[in-house]
PDB file of N, CA and C in Angstrom:
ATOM      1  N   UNK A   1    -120.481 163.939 120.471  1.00  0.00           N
ATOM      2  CA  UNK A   1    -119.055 164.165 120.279  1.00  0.00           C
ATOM      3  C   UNK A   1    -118.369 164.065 121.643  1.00  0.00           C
ATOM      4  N   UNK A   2    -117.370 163.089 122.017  1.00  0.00           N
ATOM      5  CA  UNK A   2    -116.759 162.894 122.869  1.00  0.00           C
ATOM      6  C   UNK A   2    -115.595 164.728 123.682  1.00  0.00           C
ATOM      7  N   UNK A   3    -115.915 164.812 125.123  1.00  0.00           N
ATOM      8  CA  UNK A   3    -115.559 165.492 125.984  1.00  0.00           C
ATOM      9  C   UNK A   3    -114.023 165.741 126.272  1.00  0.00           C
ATOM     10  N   UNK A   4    -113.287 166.445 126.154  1.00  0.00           N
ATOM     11  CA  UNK A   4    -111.265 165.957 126.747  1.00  0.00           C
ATOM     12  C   UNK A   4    -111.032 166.851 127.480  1.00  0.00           C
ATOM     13  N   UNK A   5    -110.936 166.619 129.372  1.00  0.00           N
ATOM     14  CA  UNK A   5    -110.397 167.764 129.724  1.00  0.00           C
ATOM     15  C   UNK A   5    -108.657 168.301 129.684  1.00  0.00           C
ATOM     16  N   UNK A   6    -108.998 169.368 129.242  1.00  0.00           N
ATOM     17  CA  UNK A   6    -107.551 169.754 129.407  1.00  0.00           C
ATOM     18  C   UNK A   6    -106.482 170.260 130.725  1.00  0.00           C
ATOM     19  N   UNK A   7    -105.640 169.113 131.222  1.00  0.00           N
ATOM     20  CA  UNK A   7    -105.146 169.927 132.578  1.00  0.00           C
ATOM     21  C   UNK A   7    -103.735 170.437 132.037  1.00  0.00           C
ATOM     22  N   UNK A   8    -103.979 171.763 132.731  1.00  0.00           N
ATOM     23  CA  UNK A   8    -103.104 172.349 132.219  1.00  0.00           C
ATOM     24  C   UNK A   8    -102.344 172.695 133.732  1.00  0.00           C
ATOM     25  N   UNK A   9    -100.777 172.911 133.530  1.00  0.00           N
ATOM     26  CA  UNK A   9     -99.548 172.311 134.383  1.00  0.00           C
ATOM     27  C   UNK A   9     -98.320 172.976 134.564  1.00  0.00           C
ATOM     28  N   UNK A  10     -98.357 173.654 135.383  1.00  0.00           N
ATOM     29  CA  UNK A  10     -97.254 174.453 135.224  1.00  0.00           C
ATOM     30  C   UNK A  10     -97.029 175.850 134.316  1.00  0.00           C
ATOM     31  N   UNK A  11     -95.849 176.059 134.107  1.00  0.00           N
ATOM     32  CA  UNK A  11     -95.725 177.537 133.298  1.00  0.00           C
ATOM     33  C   UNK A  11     -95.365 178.597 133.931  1.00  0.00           C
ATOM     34  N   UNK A  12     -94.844 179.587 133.234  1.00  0.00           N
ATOM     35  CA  UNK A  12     -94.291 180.727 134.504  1.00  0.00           C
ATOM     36  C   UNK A  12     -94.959 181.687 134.409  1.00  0.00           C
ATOM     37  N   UNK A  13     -95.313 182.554 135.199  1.00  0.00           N
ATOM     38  CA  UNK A  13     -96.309 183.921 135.941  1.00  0.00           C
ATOM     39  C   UNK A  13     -95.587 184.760 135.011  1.00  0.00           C
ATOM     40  N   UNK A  14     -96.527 185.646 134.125  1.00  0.00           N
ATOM     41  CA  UNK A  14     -95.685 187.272 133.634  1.00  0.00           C
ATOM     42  C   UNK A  14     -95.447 187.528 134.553  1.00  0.00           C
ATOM     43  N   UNK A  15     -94.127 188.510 133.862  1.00  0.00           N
ATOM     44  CA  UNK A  15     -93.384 189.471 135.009  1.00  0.00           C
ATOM     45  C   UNK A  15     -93.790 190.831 135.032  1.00  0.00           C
ATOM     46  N   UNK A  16     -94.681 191.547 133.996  1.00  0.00           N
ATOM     47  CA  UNK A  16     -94.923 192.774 134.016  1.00  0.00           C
ATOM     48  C   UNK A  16     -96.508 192.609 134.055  1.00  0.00           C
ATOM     49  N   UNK A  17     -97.040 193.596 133.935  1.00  0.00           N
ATOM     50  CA  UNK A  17     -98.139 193.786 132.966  1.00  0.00           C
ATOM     51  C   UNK A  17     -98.434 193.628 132.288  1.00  0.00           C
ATOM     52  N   UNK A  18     -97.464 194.484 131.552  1.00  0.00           N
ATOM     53  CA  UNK A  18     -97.615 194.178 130.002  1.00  0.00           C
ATOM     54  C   UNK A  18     -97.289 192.707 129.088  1.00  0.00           C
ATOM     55  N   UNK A  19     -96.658 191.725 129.979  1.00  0.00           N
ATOM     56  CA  UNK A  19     -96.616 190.731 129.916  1.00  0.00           C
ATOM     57  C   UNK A  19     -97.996 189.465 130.003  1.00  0.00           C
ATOM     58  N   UNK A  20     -98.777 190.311 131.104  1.00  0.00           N
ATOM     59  CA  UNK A  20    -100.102 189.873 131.811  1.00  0.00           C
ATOM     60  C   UNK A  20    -100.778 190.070 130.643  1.00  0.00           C
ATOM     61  N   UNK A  21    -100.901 191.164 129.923  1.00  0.00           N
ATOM     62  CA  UNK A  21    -101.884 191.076 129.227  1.00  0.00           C
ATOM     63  C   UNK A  21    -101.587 190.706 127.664  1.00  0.00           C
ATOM     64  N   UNK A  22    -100.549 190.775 127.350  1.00  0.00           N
ATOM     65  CA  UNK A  22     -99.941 189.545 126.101  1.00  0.00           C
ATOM     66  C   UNK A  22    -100.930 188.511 126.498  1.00  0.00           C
ATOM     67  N   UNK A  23     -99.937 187.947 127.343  1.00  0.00           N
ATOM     68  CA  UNK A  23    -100.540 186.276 127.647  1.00  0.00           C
ATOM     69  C   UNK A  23    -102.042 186.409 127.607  1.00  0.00           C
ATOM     70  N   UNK A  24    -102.969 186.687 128.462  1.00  0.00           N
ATOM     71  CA  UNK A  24    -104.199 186.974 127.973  1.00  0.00           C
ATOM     72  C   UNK A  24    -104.725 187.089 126.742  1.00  0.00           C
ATOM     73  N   UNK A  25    -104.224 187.674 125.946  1.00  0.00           N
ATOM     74  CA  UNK A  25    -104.510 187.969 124.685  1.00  0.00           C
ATOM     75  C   UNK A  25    -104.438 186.921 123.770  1.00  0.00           C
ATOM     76  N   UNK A  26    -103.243 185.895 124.177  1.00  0.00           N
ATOM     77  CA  UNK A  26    -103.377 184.738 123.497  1.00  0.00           C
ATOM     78  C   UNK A  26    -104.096 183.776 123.487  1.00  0.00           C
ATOM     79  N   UNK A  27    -104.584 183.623 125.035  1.00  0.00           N
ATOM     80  CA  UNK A  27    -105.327 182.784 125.753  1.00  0.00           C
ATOM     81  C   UNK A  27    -106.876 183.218 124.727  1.00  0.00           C
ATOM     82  N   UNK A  28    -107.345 184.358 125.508  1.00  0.00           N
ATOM     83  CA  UNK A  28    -108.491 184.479 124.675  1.00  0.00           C
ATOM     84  C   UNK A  28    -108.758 184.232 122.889  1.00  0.00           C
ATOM     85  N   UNK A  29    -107.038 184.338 121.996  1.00  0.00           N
ATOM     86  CA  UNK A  29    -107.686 184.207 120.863  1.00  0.00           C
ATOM     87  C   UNK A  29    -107.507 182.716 120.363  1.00  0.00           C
ATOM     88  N   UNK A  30    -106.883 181.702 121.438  1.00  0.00           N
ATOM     89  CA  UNK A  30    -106.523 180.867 121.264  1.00  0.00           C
ATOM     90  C   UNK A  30    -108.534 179.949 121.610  1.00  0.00           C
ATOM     91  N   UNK A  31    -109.026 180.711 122.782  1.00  0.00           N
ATOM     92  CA  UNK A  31    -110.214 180.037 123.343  1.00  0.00           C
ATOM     93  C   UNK A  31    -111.536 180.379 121.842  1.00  0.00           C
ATOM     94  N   UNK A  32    -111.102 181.360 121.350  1.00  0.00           N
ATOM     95  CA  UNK A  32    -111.941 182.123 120.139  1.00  0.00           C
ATOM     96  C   UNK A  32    -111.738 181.539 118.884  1.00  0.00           C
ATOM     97  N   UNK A  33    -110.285 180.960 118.562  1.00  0.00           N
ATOM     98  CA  UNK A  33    -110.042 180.116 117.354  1.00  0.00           C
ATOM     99  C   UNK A  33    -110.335 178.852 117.546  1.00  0.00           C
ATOM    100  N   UNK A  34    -111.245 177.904 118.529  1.00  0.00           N
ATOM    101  CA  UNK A  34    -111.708 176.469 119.016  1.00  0.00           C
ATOM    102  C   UNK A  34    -113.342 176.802 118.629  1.00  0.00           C
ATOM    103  N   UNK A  35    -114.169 177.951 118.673  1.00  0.00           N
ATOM    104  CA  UNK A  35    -115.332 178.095 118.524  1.00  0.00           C
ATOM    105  C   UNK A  35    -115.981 177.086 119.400  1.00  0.00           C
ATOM    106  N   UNK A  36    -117.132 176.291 118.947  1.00  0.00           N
ATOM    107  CA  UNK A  36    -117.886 175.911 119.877  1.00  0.00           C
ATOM    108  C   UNK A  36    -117.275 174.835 120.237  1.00  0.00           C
ATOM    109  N   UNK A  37    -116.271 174.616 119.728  1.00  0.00           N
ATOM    110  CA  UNK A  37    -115.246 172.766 120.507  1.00  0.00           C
ATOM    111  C   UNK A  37    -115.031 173.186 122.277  1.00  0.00           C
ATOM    112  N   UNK A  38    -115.484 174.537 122.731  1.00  0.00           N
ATOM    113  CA  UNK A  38    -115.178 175.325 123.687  1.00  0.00           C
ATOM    114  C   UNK A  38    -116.565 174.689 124.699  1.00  0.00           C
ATOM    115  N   UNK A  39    -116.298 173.946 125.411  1.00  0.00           N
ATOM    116  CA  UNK A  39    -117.853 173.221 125.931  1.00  0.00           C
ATOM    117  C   UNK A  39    -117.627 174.092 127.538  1.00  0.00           C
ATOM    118  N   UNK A  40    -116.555 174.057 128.178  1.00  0.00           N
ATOM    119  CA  UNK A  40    -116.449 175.089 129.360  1.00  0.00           C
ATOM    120  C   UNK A  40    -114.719 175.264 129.474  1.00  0.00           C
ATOM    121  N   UNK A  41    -114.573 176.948 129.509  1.00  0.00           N
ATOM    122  CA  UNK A  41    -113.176 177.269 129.491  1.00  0.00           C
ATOM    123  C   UNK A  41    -112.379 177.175 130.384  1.00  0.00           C
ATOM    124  N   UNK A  42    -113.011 176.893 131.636  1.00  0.00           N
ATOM    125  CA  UNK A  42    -112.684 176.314 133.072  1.00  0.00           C
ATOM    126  C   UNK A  42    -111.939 177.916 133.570  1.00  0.00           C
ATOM    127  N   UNK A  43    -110.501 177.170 134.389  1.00  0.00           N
ATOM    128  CA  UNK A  43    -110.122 178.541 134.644  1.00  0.00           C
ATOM    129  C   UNK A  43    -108.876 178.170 135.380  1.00  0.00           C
ATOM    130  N   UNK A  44    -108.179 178.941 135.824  1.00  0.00           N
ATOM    131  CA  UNK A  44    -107.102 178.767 136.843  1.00  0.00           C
ATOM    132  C   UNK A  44    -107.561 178.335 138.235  1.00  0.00           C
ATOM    133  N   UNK A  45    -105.914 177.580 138.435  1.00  0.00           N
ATOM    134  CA  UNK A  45    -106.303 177.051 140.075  1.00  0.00           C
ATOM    135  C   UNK A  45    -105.568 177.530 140.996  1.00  0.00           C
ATOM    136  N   UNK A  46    -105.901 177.804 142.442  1.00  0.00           N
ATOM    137  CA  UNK A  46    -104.683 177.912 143.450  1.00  0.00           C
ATOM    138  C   UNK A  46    -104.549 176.935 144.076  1.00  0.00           C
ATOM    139  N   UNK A  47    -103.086 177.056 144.987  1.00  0.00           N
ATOM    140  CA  UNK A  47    -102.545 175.934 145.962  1.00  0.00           C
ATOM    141  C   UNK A  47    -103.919 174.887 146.237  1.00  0.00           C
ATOM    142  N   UNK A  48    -103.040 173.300 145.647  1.00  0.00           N
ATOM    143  CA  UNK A  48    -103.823 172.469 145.890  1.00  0.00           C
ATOM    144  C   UNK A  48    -102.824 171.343 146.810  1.00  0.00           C
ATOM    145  N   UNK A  49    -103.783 170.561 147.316  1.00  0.00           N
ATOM    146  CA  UNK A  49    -103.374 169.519 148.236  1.00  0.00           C
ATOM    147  C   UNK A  49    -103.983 168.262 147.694  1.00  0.00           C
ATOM    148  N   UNK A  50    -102.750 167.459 148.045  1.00  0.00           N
ATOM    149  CA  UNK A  50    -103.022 165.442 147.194  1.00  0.00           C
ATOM    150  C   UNK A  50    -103.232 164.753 148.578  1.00  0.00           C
ATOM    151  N   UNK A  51    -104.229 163.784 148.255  1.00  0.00           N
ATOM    152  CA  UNK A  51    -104.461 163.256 149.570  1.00  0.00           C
ATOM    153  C   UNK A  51    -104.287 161.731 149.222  1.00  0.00           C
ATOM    154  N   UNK A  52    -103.121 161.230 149.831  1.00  0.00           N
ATOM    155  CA  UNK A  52    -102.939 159.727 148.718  1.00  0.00           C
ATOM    156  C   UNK A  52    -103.572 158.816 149.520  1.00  0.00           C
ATOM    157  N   UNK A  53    -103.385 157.147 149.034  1.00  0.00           N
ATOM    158  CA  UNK A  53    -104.085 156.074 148.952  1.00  0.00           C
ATOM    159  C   UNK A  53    -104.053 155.704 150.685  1.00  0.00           C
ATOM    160  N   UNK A  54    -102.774 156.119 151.431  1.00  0.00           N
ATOM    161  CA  UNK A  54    -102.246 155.903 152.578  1.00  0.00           C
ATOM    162  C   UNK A  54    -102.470 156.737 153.420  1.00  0.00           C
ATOM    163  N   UNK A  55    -103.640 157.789 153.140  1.00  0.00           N
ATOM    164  CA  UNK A  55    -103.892 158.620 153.800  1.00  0.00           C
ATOM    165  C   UNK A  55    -102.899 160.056 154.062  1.00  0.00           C
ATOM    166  N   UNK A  56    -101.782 159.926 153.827  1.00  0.00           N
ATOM    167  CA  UNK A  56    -101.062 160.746 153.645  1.00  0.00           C
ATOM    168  C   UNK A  56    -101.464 162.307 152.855  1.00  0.00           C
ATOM    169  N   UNK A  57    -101.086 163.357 153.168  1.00  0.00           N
ATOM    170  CA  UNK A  57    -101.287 164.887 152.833  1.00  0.00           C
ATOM    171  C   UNK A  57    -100.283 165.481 152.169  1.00  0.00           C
ATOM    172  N   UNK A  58     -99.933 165.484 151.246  1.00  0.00           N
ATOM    173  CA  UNK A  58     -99.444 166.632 150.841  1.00  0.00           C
ATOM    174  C   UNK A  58     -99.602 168.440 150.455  1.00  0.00           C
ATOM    175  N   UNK A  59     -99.394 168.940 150.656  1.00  0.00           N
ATOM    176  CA  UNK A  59    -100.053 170.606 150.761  1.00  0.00           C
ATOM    177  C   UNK A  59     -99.165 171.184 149.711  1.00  0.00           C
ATOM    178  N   UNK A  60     -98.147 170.226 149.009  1.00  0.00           N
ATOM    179  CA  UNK A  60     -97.760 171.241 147.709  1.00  0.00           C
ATOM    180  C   UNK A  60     -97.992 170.748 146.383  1.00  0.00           C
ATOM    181  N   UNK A  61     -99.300 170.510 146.419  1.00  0.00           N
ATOM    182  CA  UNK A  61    -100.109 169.605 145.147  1.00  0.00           C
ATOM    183  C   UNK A  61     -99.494 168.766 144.462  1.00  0.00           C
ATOM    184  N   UNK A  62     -98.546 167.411 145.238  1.00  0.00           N
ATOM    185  CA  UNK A  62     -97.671 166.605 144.769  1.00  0.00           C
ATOM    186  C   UNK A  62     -96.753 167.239 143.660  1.00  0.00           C
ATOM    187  N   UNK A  63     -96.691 165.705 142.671  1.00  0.00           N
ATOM    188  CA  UNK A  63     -95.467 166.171 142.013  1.00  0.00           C
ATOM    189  C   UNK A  63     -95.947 166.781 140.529  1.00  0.00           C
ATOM    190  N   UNK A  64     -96.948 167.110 139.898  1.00  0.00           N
ATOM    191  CA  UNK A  64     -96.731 167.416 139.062  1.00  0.00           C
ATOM    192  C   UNK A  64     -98.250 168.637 138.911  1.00  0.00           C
ATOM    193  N   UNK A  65     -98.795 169.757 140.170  1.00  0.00           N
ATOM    194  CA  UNK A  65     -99.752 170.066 140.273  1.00  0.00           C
ATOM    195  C   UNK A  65    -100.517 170.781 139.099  1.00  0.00           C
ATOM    196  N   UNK A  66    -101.510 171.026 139.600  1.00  0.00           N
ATOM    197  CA  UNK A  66    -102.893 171.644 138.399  1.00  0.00           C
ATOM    198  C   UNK A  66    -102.588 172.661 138.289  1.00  0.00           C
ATOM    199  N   UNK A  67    -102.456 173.371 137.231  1.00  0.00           N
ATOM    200  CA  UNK A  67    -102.484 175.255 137.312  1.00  0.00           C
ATOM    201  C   UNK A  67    -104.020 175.937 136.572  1.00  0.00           C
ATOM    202  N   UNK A  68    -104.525 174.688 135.922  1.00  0.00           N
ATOM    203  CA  UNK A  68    -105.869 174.952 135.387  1.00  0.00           C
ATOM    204  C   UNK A  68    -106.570 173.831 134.403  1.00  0.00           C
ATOM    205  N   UNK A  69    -107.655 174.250 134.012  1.00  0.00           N
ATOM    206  CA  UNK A  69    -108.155 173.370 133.468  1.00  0.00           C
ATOM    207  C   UNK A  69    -109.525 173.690 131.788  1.00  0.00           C
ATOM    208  N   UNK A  70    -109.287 173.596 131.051  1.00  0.00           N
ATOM    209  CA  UNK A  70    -110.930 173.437 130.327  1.00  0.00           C
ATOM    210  C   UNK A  70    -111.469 172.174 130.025  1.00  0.00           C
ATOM    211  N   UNK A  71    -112.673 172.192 129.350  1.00  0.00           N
ATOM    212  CA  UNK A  71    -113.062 170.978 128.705  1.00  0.00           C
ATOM    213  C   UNK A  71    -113.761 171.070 127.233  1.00  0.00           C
ATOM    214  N   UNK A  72    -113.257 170.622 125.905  1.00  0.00           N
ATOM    215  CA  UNK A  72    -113.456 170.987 124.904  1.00  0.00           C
ATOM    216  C   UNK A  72    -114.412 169.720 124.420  1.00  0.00           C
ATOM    217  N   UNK A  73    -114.530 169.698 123.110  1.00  0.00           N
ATOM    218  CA  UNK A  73    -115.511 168.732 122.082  1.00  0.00           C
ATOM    219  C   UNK A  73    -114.340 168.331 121.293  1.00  0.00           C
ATOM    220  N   UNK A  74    -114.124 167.259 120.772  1.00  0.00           N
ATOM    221  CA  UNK A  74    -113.455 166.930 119.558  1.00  0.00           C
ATOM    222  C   UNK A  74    -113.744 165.558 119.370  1.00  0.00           C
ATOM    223  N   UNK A  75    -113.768 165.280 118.184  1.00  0.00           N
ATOM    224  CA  UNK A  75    -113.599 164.112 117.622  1.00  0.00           C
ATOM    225  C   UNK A  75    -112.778 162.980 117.956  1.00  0.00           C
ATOM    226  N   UNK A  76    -111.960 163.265 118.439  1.00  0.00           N
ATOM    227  CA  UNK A  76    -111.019 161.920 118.825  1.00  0.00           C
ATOM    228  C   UNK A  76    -110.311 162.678 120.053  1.00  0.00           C
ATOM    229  N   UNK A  77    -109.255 161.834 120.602  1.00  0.00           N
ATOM    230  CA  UNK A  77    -107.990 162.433 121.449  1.00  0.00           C
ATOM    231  C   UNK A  77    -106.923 162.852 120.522  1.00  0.00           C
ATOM    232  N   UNK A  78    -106.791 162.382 118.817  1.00  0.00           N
ATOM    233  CA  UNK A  78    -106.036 162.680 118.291  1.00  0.00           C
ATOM    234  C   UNK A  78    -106.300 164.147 117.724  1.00  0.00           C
ATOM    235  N   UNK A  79    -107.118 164.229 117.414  1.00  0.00           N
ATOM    236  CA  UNK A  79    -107.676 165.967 117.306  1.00  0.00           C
ATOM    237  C   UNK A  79    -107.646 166.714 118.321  1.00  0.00           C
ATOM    238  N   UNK A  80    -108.372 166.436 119.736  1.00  0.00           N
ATOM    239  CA  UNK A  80    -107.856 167.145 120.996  1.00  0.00           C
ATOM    240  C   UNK A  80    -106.347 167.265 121.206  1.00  0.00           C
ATOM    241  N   UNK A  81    -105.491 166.237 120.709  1.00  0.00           N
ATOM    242  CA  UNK A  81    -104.203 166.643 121.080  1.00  0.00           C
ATOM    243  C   UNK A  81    -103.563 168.197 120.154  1.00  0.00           C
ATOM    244  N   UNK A  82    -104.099 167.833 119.165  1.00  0.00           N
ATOM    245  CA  UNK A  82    -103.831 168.934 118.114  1.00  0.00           C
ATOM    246  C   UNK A  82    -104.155 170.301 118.269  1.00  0.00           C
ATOM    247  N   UNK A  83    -105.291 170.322 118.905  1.00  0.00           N
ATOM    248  CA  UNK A  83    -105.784 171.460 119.611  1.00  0.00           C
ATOM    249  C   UNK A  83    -104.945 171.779 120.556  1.00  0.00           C
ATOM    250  N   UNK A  84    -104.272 171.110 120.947  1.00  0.00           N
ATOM    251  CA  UNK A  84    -103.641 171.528 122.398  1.00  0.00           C
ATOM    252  C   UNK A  84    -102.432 171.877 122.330  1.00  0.00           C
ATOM    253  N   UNK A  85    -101.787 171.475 120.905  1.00  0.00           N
ATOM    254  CA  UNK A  85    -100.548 171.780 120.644  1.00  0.00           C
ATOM    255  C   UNK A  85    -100.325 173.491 120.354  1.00  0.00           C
ATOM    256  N   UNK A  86    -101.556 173.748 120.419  1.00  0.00           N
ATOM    257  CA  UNK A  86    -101.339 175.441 120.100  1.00  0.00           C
ATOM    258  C   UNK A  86    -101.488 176.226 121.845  1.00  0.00           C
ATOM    259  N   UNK A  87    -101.700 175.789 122.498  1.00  0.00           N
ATOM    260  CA  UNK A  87    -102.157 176.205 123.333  1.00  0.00           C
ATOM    261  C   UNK A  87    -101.249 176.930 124.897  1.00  0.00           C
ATOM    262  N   UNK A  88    -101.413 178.345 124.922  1.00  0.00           N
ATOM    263  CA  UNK A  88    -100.762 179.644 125.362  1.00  0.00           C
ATOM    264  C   UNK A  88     -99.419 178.853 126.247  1.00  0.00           C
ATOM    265  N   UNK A  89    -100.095 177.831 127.183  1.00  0.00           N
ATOM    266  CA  UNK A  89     -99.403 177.539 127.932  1.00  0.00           C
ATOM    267  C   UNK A  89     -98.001 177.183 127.591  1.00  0.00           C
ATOM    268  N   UNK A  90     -98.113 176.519 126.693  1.00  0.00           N
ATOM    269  CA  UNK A  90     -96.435 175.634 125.809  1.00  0.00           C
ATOM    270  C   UNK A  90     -95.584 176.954 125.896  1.00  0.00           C
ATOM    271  N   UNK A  91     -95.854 177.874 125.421  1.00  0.00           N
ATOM    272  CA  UNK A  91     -94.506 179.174 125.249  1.00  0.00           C
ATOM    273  C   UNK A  91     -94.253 179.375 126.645  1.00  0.00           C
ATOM    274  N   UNK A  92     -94.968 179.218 127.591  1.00  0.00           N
ATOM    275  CA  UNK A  92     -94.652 179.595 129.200  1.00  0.00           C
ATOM    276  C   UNK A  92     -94.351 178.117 129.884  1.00  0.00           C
ATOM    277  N   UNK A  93     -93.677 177.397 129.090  1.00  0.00           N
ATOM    278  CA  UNK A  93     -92.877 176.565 129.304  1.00  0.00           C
ATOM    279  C   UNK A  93     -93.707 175.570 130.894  1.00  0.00           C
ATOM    280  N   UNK A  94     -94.817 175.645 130.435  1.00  0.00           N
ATOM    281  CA  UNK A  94     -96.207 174.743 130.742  1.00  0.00           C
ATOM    282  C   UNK A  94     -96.309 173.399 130.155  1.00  0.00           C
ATOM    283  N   UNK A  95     -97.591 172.389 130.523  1.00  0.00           N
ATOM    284  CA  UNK A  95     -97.597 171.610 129.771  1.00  0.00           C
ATOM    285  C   UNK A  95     -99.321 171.497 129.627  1.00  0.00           C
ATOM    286  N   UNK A  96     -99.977 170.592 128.651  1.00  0.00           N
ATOM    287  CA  UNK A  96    -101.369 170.017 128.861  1.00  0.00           C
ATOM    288  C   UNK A  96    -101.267 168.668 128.505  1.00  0.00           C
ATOM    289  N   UNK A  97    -102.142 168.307 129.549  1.00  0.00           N
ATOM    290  CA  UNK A  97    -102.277 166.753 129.980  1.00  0.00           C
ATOM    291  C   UNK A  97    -104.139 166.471 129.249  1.00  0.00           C
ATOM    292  N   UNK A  98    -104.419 165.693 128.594  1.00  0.00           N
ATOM    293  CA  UNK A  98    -105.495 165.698 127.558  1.00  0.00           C
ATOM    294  C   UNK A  98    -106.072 164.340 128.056  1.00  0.00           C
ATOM    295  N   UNK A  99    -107.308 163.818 128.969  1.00  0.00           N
ATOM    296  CA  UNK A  99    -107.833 162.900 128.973  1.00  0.00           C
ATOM    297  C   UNK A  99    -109.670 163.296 128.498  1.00  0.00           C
ATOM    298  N   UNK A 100    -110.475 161.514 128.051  1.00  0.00           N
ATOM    299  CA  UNK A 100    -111.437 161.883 127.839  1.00  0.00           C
ATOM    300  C   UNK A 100    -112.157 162.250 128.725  1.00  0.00           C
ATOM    301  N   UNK A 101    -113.529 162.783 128.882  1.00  0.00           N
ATOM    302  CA  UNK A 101    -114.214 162.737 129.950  1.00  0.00           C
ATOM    303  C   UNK A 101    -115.237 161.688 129.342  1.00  0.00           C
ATOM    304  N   UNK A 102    -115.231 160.825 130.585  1.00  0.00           N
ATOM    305  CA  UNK A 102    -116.400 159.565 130.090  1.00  0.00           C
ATOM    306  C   UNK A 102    -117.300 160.008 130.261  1.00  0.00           C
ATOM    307  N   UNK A 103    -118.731 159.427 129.681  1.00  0.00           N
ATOM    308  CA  UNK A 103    -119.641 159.676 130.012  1.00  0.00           C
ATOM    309  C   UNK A 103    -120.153 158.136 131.227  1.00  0.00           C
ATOM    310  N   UNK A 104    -121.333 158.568 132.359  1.00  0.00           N
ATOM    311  CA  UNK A 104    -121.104 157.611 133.167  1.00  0.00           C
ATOM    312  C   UNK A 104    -122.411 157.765 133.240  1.00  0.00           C
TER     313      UNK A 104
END
């Protein structure tokens, strides 16, 4: 069964606690309603840096940076997309970016 990682992009930080652990809560029942399509849940990222073709540096993870990542199982990209349409990030006004992972 073909691999899709999910990069996930943006979204805004709770403001409370109690906000912190909402979001959590979704996350986990969102990672719990995929069952084993769950191949690694990856995790959050900090400050990243793009290092382009020209050698050039950027230090504010260009223009559209990583905030995290998993990698699931599904049947197609059209099913991975579907999966993804539920996923915590969208209400925190996030996005997920869905490619396959080849095998090589």
């Amino acid at each position: 069964m073909p691999k899709y990682i999910f990069a996930y992009h943006g979204g805004d930080m709770p403001e409370t606690e109690a906000e912190g652990a909402q979001v959590m809560a979704e996350w986990t029942a969102w990672f719990e309603g995929m069952g084993d399509a769950v191949v690694d849940g990856g995790n959050a990222v900090g400050p990243s840096s793009t290092v382009q073709s020209d050698g050039t540096i950027s230090c504010d993870g260009g223009p559209n940076p990583l905030s995290g990542y998993s990698l699931i199982q599904a049947d197609d990209i059209e099913q991975a997309t579907a999966i993804a349409r539920d996923c915590p990030i969208l209400k925190a006004r996030g996005s997920v970016e869905i490619a396959e992972a080849m095998e090589m």
